[in-house]
C-alpha atoms as a PDB file:
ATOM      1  CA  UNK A   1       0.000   0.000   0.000  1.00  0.00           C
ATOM      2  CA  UNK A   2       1.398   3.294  -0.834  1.00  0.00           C
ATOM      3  CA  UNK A   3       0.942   4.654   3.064  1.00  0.00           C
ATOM      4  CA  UNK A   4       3.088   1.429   4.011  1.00  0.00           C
ATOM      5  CA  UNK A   5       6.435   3.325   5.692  1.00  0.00           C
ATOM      6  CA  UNK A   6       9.793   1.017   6.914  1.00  0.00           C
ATOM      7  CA  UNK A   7      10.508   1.924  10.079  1.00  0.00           C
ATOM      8  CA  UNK A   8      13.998   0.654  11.622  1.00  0.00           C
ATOM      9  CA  UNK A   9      13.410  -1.853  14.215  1.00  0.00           C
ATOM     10  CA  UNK A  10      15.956  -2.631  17.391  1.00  0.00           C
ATOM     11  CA  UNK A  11      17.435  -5.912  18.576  1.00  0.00           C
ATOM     12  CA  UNK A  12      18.635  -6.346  22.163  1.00  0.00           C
ATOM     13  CA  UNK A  13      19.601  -9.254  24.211  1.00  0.00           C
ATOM     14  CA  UNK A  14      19.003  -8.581  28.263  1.00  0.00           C
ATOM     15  CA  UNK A  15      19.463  -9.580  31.401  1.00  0.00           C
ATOM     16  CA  UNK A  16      16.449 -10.702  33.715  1.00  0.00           C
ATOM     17  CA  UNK A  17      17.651 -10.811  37.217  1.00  0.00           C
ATOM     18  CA  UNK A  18      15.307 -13.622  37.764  1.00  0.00           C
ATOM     19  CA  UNK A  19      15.081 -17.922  37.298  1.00  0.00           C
ATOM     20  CA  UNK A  20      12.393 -19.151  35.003  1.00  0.00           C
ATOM     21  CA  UNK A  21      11.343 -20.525  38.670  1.00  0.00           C
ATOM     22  CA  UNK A  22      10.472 -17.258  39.404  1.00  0.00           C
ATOM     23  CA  UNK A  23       7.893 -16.881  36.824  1.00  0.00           C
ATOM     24  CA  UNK A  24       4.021 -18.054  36.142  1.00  0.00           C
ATOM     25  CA  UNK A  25       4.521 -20.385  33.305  1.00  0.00           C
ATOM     26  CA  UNK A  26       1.633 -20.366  30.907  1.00  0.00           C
ATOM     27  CA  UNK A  27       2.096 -23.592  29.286  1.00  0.00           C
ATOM     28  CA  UNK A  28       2.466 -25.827  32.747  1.00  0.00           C
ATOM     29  CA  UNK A  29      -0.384 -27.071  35.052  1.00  0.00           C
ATOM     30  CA  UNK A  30       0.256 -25.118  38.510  1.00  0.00           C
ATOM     31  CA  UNK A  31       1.194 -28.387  40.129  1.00  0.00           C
ATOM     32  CA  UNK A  32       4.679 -28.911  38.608  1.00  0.00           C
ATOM     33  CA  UNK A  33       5.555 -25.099  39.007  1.00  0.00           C
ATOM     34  CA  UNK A  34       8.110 -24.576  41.376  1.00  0.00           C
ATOM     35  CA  UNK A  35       7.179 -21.230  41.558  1.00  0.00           C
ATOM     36  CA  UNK A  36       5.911 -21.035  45.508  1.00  0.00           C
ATOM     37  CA  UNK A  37       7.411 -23.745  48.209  1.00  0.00           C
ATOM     38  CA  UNK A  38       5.726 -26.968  49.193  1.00  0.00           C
ATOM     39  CA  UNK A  39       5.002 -26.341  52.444  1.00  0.00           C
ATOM     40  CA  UNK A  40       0.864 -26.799  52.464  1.00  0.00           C
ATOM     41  CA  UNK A  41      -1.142 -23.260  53.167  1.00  0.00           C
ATOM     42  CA  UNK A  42      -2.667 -25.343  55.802  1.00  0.00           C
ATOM     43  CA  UNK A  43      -0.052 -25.545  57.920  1.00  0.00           C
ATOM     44  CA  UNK A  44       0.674 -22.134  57.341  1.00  0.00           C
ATOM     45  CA  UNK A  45      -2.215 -20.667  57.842  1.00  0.00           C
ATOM     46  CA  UNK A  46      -2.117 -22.211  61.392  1.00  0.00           C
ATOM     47  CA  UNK A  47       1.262 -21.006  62.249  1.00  0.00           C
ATOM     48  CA  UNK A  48      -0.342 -17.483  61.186  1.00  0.00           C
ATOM     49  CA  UNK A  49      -3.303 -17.722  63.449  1.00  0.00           C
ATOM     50  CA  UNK A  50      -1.504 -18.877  66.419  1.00  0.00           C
ATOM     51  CA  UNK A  51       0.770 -15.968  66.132  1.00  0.00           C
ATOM     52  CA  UNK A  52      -2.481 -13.592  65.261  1.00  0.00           C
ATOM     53  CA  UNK A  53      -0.733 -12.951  61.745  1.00  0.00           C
ATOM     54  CA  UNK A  54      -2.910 -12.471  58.264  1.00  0.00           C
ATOM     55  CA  UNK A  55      -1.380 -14.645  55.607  1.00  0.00           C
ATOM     56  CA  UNK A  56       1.031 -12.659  53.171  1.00  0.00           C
ATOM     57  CA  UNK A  57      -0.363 -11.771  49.216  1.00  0.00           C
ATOM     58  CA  UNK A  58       2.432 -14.855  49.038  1.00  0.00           C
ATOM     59  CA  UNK A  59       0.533 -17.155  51.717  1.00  0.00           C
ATOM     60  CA  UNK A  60      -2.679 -15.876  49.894  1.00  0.00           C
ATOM     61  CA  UNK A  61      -1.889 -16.375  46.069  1.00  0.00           C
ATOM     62  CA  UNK A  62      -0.065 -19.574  47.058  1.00  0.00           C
ATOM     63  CA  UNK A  63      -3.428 -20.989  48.189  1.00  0.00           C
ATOM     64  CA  UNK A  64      -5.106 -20.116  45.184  1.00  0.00           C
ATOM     65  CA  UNK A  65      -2.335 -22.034  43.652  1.00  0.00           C
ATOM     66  CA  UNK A  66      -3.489 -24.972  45.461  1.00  0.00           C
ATOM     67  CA  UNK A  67      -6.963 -24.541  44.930  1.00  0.00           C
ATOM     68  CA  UNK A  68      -6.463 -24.760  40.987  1.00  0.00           C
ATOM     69  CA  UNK A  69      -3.550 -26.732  41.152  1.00  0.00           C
ATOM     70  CA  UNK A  70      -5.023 -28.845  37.539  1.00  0.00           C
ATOM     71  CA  UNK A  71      -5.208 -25.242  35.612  1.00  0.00           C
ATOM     72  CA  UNK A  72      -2.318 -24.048  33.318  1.00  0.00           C
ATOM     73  CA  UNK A  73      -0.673 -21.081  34.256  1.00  0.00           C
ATOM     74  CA  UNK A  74      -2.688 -19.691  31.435  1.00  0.00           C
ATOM     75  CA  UNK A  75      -5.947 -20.904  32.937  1.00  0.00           C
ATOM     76  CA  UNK A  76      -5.348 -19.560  36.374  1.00  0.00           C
ATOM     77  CA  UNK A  77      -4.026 -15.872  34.831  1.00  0.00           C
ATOM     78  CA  UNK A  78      -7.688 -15.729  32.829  1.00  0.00           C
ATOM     79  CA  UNK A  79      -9.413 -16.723  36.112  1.00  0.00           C
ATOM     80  CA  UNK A  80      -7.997 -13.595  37.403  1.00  0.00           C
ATOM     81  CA  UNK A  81      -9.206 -11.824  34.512  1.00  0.00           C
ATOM     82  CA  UNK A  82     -12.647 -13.167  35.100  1.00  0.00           C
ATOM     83  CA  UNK A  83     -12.921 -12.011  38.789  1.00  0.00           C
ATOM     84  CA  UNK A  84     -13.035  -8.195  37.006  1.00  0.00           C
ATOM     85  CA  UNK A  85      -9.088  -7.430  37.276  1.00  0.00           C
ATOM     86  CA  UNK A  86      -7.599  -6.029  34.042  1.00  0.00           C
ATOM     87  CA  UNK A  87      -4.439  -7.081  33.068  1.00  0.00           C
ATOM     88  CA  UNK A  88      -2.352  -4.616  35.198  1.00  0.00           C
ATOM     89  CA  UNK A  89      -4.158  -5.531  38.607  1.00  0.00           C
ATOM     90  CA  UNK A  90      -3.965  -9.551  37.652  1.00  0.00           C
ATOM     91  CA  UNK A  91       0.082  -9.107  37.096  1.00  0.00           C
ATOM     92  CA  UNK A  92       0.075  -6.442  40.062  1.00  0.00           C
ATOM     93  CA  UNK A  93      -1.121  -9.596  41.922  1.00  0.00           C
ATOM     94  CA  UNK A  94       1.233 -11.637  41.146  1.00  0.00           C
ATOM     95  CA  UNK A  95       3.772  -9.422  41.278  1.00  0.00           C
ATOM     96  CA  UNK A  96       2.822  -8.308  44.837  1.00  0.00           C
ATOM     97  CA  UNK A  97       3.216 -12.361  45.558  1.00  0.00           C
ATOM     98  CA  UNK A  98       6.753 -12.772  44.465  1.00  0.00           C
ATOM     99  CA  UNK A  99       6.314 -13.679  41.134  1.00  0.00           C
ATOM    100  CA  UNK A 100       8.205 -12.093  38.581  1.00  0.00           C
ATOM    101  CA  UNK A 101       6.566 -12.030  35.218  1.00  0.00           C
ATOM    102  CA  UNK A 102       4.963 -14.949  32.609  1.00  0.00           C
ATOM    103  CA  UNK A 103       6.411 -17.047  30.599  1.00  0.00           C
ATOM    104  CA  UNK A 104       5.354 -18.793  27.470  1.00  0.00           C
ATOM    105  CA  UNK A 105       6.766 -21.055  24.614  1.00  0.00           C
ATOM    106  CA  UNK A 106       7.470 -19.217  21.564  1.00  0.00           C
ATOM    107  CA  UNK A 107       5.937 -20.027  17.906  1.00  0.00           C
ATOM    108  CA  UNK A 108       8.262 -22.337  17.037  1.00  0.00           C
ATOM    109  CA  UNK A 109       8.424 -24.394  20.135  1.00  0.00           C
ATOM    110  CA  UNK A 110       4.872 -24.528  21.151  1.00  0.00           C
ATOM    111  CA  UNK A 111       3.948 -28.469  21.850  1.00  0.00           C
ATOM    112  CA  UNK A 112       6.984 -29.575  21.872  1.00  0.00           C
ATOM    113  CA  UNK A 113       9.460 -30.492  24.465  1.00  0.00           C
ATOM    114  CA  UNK A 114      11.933 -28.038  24.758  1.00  0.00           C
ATOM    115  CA  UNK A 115      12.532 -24.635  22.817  1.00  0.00           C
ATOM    116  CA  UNK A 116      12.796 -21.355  23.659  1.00  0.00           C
ATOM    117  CA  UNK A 117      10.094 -18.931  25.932  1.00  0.00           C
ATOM    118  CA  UNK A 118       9.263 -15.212  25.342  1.00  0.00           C
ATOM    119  CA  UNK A 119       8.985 -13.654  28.712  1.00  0.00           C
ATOM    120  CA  UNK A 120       7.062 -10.936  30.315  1.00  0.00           C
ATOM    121  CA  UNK A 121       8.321  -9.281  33.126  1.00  0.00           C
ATOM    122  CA  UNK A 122       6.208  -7.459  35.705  1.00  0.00           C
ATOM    123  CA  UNK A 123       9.196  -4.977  37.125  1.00  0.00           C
ATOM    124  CA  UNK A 124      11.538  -3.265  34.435  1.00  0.00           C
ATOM    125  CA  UNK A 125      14.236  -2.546  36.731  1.00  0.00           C
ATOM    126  CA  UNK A 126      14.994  -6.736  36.446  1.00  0.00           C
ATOM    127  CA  UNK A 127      16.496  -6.088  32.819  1.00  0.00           C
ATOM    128  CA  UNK A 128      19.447  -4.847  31.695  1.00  0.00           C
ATOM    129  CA  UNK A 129      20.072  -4.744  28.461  1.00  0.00           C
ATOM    130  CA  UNK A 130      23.642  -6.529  27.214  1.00  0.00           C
ATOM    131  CA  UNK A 131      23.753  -6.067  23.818  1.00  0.00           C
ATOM    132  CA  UNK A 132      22.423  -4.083  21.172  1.00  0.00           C
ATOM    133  CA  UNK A 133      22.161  -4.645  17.705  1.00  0.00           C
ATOM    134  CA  UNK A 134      24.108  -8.168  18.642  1.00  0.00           C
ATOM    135  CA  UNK A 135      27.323  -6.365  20.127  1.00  0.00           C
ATOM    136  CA  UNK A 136      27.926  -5.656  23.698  1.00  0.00           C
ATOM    137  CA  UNK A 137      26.551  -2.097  24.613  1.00  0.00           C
ATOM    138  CA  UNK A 138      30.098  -0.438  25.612  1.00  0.00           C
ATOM    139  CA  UNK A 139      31.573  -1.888  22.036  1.00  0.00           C
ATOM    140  CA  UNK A 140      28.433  -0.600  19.810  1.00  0.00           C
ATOM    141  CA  UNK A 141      28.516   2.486  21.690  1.00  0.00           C
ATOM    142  CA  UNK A 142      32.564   2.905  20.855  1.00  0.00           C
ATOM    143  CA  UNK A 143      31.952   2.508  17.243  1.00  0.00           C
ATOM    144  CA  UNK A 144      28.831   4.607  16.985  1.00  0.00           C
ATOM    145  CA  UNK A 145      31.253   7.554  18.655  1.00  0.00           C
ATOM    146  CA  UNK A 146      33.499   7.349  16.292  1.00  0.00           C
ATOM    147  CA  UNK A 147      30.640   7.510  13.458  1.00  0.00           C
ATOM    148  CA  UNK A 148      29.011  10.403  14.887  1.00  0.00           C
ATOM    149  CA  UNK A 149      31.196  12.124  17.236  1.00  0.00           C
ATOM    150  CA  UNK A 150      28.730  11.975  19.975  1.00  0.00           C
ATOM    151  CA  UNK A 151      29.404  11.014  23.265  1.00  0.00           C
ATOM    152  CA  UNK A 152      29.936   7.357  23.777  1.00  0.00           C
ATOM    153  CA  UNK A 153      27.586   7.248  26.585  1.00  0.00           C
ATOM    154  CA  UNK A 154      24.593   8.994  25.072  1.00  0.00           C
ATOM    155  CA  UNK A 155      24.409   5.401  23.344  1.00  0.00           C
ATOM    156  CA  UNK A 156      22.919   3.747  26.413  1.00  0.00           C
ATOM    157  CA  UNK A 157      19.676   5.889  26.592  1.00  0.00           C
ATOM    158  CA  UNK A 158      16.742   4.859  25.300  1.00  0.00           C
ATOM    159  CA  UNK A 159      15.151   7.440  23.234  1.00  0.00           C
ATOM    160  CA  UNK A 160      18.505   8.385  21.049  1.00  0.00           C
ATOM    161  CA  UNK A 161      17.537   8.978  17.238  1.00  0.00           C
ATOM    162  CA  UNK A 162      20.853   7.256  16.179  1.00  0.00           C
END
């Protein structure tokens, strides 16, 4: 179509200061997530009460874990959604709980064992980003310097039109 425009797109490769443990995997009933310990919410919801303690969003979303342990993480994310939470306050929720983002199998790995995951992650500040463009960030920004005289370090922002 003649209002089509190419746009330059941007590879990275990051750093997620987190295990796959740590995240709500879509593809995986709850039960073989090692995402929350095994210790049963019975036992400590007891402990809590004898102390006069409310459960933590933890204690709490790890119960709810138990409760639909046969769901897929996917399931048990859309039951959030249908108890009127929008997206935001369903990962705030999780988030708030210790867990770290979503994970999922990517297009080409989907039913199969193995592969590769795309990740969503509920707290930015867990990425760093390593490379750019495929080359480490200080050696990209180096050689963009010398290309356009700008400050090496004005490279590592975001929003630079280079």
């Amino acid at each position: 179509p003649e209002d089509f425009k190419l746009t330059k797109g941007r590879m990275y490769e990051v750093d997620i200061d987190a295990s796959p443990d740590e995240f709500l995997d879509y593809d995986v009933p709850l039960s073989e997530q090692a995402i929350f310990p095994k210790e049963a919410t019975s036992v400590k919801a007891a402990r809590y009460k004898e102390k006069g303690l409310s459960p933590t969003p933890s204690d709490m979303m790890q119960a709810r874990f138990e409760a639909n342990s046969g769901q897929s993480g996917k399931g048990f994310y859309e039951g959030l959604l249908r108890g009127n939470k929008t997206q935001a306050e369903a990962s705030a929720l999780l988030q708030e709980a210790g867990i770290k983002g979503i994970r999922y199998k990517d297009g080409f790995s989907r039913n199969k064992d193995g592969g590769s995951y795309n990740y969503v992650i509920f707290d930015d500040r867990l990425i760093s980003i390593s490379k750019k463009y495929g080359i480490a960030i200080p050696a990209a920004a180096a050689l963009l310097s010398q290309e356009t005289g700008l400050n090496p370090s004005s490279f590592y922002e975001e929003d630079n039109p280079v």
